[in-house]
Protein backbone atom coordinates (compact mmCIF):
# COMPACT_ATOMS: atom_id res chain seq x y z
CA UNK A 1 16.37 18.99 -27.82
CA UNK A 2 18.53 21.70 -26.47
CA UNK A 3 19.12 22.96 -22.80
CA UNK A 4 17.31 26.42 -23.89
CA UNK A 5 14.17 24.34 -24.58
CA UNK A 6 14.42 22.73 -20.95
CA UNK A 7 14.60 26.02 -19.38
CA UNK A 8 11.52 26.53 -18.52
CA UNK A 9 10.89 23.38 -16.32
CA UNK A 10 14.89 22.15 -16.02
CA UNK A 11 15.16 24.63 -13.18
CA UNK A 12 12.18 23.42 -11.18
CA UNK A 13 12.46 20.95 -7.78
CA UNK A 14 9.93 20.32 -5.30
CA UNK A 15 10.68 23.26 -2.68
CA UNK A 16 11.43 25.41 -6.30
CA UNK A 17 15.21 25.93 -6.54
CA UNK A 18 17.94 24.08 -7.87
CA UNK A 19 19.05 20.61 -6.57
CA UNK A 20 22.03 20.21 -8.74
CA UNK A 21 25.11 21.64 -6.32
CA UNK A 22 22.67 20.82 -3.09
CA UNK A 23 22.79 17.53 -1.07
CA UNK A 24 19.98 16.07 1.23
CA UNK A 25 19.97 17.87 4.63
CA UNK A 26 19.58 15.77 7.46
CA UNK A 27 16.66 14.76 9.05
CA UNK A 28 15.68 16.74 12.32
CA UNK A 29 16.34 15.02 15.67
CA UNK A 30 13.00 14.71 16.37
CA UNK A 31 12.39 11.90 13.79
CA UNK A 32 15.21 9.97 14.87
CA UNK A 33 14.32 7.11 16.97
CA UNK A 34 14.19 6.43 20.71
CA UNK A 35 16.15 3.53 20.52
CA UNK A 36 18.73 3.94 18.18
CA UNK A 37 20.06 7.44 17.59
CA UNK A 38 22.12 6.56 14.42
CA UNK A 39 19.38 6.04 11.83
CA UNK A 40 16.54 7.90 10.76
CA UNK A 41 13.07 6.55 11.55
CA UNK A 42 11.32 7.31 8.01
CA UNK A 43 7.62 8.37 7.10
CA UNK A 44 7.00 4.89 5.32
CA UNK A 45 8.29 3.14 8.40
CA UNK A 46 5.89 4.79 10.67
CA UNK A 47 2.68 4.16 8.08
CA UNK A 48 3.73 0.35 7.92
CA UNK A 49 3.95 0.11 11.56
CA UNK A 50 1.41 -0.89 13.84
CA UNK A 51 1.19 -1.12 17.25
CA UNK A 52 1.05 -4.66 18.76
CA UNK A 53 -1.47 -5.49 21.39
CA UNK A 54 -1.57 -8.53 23.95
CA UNK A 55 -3.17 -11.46 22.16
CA UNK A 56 -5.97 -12.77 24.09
CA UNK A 57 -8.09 -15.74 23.27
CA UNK A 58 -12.06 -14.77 22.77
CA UNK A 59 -13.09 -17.05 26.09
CA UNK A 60 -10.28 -15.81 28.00
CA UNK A 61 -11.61 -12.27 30.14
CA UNK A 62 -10.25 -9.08 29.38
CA UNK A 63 -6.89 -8.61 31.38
CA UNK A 64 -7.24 -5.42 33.64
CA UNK A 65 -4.52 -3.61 31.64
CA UNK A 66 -6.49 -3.36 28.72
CA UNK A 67 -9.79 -2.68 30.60
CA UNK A 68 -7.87 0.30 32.01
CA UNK A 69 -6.94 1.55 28.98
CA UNK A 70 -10.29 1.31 26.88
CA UNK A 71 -11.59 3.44 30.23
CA UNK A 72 -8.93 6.46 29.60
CA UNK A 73 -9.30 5.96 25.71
CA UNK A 74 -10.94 9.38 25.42
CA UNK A 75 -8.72 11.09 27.96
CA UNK A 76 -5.83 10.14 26.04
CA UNK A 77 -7.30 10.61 22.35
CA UNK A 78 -8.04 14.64 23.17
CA UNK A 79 -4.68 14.79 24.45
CA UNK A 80 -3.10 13.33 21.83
CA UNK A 81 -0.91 14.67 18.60
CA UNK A 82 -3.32 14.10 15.66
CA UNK A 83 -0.65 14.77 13.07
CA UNK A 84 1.58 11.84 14.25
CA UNK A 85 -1.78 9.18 13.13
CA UNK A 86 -1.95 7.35 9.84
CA UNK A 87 -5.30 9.87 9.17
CA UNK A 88 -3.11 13.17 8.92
CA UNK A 89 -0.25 10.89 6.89
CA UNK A 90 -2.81 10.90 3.70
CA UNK A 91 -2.77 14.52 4.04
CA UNK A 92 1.02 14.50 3.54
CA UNK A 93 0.82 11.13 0.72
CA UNK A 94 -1.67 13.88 -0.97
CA UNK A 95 1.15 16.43 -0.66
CA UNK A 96 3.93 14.06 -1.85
CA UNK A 97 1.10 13.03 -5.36
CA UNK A 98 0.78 16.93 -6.03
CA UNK A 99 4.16 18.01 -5.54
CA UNK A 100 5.45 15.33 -7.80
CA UNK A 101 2.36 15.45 -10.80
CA UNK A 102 2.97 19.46 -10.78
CA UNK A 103 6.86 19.52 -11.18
CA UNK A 104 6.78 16.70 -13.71
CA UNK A 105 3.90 17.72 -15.72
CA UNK A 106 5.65 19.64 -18.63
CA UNK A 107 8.86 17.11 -19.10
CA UNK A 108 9.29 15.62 -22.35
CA UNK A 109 9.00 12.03 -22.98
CA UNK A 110 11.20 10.14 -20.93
CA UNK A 111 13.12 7.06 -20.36
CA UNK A 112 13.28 5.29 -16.67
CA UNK A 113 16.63 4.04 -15.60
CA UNK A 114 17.40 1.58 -12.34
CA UNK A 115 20.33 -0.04 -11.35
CA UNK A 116 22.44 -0.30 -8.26
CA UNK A 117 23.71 2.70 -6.72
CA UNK A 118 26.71 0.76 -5.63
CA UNK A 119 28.60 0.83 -8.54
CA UNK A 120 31.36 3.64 -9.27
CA UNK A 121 32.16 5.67 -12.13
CA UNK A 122 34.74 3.06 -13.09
CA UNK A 123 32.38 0.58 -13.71
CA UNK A 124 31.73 -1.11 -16.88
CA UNK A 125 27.68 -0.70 -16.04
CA UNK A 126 28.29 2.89 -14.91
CA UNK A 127 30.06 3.76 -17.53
CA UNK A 128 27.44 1.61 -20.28
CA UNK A 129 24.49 3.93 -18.26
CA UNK A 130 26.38 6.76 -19.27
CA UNK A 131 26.28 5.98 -23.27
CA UNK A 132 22.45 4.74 -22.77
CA UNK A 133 21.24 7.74 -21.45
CA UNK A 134 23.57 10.51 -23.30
CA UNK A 135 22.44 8.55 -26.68
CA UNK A 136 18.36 8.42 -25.31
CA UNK A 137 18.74 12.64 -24.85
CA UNK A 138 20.45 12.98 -27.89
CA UNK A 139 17.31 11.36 -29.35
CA UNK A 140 14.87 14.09 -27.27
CA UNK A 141 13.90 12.27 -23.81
CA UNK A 142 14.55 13.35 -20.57
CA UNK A 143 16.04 10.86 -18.00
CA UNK A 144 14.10 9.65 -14.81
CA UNK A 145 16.48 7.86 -12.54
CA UNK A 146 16.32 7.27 -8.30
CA UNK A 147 18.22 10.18 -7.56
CA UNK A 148 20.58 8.64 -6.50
CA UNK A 149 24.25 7.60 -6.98
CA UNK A 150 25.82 4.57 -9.30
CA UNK A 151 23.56 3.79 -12.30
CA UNK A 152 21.50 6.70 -11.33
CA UNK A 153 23.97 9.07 -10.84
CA UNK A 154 25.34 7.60 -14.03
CA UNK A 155 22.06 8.01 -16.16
CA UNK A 156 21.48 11.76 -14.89
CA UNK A 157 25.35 12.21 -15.96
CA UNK A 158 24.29 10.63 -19.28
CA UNK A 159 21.19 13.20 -19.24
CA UNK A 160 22.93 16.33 -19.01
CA UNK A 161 25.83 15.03 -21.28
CA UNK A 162 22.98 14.51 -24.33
CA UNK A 163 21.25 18.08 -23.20
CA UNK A 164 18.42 17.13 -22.46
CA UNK A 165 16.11 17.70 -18.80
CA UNK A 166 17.76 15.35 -16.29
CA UNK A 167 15.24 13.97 -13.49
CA UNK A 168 16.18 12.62 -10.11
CA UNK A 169 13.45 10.98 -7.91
CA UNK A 170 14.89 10.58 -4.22
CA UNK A 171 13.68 8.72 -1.12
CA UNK A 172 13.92 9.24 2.55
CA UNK A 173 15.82 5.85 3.64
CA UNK A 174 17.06 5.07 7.15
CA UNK A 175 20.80 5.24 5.67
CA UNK A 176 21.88 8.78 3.83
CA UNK A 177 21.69 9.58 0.56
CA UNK A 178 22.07 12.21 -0.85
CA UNK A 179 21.08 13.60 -4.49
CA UNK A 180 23.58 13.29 -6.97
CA UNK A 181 25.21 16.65 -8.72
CA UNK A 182 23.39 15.88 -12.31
CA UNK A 183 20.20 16.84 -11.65
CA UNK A 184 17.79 19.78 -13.61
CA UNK A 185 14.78 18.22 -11.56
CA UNK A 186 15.41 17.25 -7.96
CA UNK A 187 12.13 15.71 -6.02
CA UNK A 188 12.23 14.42 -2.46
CA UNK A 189 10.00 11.74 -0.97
CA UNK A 190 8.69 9.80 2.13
CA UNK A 191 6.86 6.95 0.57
CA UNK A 192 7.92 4.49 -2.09
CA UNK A 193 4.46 4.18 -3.73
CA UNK A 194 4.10 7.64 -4.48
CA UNK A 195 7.79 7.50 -5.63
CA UNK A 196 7.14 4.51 -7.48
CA UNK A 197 4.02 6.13 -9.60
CA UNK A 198 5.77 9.12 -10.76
CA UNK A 199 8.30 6.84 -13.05
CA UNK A 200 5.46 5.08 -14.02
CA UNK A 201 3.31 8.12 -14.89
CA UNK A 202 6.18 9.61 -16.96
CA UNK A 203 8.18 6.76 -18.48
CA UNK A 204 7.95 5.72 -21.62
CA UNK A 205 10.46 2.80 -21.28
CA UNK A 206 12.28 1.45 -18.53
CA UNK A 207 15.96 0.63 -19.01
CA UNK A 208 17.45 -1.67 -15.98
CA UNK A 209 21.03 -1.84 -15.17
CA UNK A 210 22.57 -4.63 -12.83
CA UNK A 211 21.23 -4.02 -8.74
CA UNK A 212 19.97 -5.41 -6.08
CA UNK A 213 15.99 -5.60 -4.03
CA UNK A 214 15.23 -2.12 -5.56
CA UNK A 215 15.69 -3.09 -8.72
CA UNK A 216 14.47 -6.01 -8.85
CA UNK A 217 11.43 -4.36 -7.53
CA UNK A 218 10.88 -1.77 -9.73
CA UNK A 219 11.52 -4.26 -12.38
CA UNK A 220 8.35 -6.96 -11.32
CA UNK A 221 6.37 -3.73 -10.37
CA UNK A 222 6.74 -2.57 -14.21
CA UNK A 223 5.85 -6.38 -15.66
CA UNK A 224 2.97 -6.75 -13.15
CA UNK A 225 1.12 -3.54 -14.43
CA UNK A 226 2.06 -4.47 -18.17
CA UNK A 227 1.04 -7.86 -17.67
CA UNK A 228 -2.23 -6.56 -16.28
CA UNK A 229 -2.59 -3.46 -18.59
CA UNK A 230 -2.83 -1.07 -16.04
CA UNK A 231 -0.37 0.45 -17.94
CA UNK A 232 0.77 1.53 -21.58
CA UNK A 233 2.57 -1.91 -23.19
CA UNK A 234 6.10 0.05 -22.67
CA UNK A 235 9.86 -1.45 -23.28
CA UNK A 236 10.78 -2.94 -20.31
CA UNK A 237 14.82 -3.78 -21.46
CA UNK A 238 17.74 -5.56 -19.51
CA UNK A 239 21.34 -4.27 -20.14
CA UNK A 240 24.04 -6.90 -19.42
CA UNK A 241 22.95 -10.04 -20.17
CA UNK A 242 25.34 -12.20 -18.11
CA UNK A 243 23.97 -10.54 -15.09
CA UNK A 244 20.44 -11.39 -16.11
CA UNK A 245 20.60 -14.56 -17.44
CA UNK A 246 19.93 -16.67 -14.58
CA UNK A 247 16.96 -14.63 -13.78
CA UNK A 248 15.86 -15.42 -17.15
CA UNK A 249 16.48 -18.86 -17.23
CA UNK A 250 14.89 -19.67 -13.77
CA UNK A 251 11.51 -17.74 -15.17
CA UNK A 252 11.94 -19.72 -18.60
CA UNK A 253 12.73 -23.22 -17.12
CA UNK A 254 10.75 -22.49 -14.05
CA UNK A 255 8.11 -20.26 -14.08
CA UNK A 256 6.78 -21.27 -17.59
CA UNK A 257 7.04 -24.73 -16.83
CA UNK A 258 5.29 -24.95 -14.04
CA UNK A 259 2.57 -22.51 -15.06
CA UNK A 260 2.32 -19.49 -13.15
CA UNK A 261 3.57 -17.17 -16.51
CA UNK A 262 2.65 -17.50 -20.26
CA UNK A 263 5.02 -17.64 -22.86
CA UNK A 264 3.55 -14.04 -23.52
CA UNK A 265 4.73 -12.70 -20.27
CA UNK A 266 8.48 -13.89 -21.08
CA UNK A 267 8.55 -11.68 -23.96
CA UNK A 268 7.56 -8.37 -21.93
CA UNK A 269 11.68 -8.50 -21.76
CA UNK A 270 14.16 -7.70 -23.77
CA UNK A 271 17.61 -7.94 -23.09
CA UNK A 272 20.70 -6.38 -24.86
CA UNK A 273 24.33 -5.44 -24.13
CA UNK A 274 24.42 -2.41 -26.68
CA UNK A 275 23.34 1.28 -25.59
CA UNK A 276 22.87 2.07 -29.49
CA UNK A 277 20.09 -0.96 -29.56
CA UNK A 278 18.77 0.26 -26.55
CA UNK A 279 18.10 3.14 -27.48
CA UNK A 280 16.72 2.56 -31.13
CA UNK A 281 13.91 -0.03 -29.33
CA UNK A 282 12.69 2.90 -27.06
CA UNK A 283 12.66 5.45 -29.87
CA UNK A 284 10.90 2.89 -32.21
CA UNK A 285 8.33 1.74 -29.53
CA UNK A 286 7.33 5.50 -28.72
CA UNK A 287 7.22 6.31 -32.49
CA UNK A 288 4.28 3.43 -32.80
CA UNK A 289 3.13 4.66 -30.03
CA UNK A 290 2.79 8.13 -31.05
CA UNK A 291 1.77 6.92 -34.39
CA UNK A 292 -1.08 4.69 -33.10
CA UNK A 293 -1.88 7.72 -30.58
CA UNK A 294 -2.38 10.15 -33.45
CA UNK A 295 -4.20 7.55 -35.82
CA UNK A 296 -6.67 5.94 -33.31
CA UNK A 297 -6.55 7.96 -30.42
CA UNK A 298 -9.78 5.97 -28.56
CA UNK A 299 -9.27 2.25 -29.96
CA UNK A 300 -5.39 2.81 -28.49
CA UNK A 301 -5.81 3.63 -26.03
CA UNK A 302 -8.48 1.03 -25.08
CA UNK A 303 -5.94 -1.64 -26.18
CA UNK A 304 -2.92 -0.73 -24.66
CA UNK A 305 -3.76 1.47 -21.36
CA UNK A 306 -6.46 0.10 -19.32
């Protein structure tokens, strides 16, 4: 696939211009918090908080406080900043799901990556990213990574290196960071679900590098909605072994022997140490895929997708 080909849509971000020389402007001073002025307060932050409330017992009476302010209720409500309530916030999750369906629409098939965004360039993983994705664009998919920098950084790298459309899906965290300079595609958002659905939506395999929480998140998330077919049976593949194998072990020795998997969910993984094999399982798996798609487009579908 060449970078002529990608033209069209390579070139497109959320706000319409080029993330690829840009990094992440601050966030205003009116979203940092009152009571510590060195981190950003974020959007999903404020939707998962709730306000506490005294905790009264149902045959104690009403403490006067309270009474007091269920009388001025009204007063305050039409004095008060509707766009700051969790209402107005899934007018902006709306925003985040349109935003992200139209500038991802026309990408070709593409492969997720994950991995820590801890680990530099000199890396053996960073480095191994590289090779996975260059050889994955080479073979006509575009790259979907975090945005970020480390594996990301090293699988958008990767992206561009094979010519082919290079994605980066950012997040608003408490901490900076910023996009990383490989990007064709640069989207920006507040809330990790919305985040999390557009590599579902337009992955056709997931390829997961050594990290931390986040991966590990993204990794369940993926096996959950396999396991469950909410989603297309996709390759779900582990590079490094030795950094996986305990995982593996525990869910083999533990998991299955206990009970709470089947020896059918244990092989939703695979696990390799070679970019090359990587990369021939996700072409193979979409090419059955595509095959089955074209040759029983209903009875596929039914199987495989919901």
């Amino acid at each position: 696939m060449s970078r002529n080909h990608n033209h069209n849509f390579a070139k497109k971000s959320l706000n319409g211009s080029n993330h690829r020389n840009q990094k992440t402007m601050k966030a205003s001073p009116r979203y940092r918090s009152a009571s510590s002025q060195s981190r950003t307060v974020t959007e999903d932050e404020r939707l998962l908080r709730r306000p506490t409330q005294p905790l009264i017992s149902p045959t104690e009476p009403m403490p006067q406080e309270q009474v007091s302010q269920e009388q001025h209720a009204l007063d305050h409500a039409l004095h008060f900043d509707f766009t700051s309530t969790d209402p107005w916030r899934v007018f902006r999750i709306m925003s985040e799901f349109v935003n992200g369906f139209d500038a991802l629409t026309h990408i070709p098939p593409s492969v997720a990556f994950f991995g820590s965004a801890r680990l530099k360039p000199e890396d053996p993983n960073y480095q191994a990213a590289v090779k996975t994705a260059r050889l994955l664009a080479e073979s006509g998919f575009g790259i979907i990574t975090g945005g970020g920098p480390g594996i990301m950084e090293a699988a958008n790298k990767g992206a561009q290196e094979g010519d082919s459309c290079s994605i980066g899906c950012n997040i608003e965290l408490p901490f900076e960071q910023s996009s990383n300079m490989y990007l064709d595609i640069s989207l920006d958002f507040s809330y990790f679900f919305v985040r999390k659905t557009m590599f579902i939506k337009y992955a056709e395999a997931f390829v997961i590098f050594p990290g931390g929480f986040g991966t590990m998140d993204e990794l369940f998330e993926a096996l959950t909605l396999i396991q469950t077919r909410k989603v297309n049976h996709f390759p779900v593949i582990l590079y490094n072994s030795n950094f996986w194998n305990g995982m593996l072990q525990w869910i083999n020795e533990t998991m299955l022997t206990v009970g709470t998997v089947s020896k059918e969910d244990t092989q939703l993984l695979h696990v390799s140490d070679d970019p090359y094999e990587i990369c021939q399982i996700v072409t193979e798996a979409y090419q059955e895929s595509y095959r089955q798609d074209r040759s029983q487009p209903s009875g596929h579908r039914e199987q495989s997708i919901r």
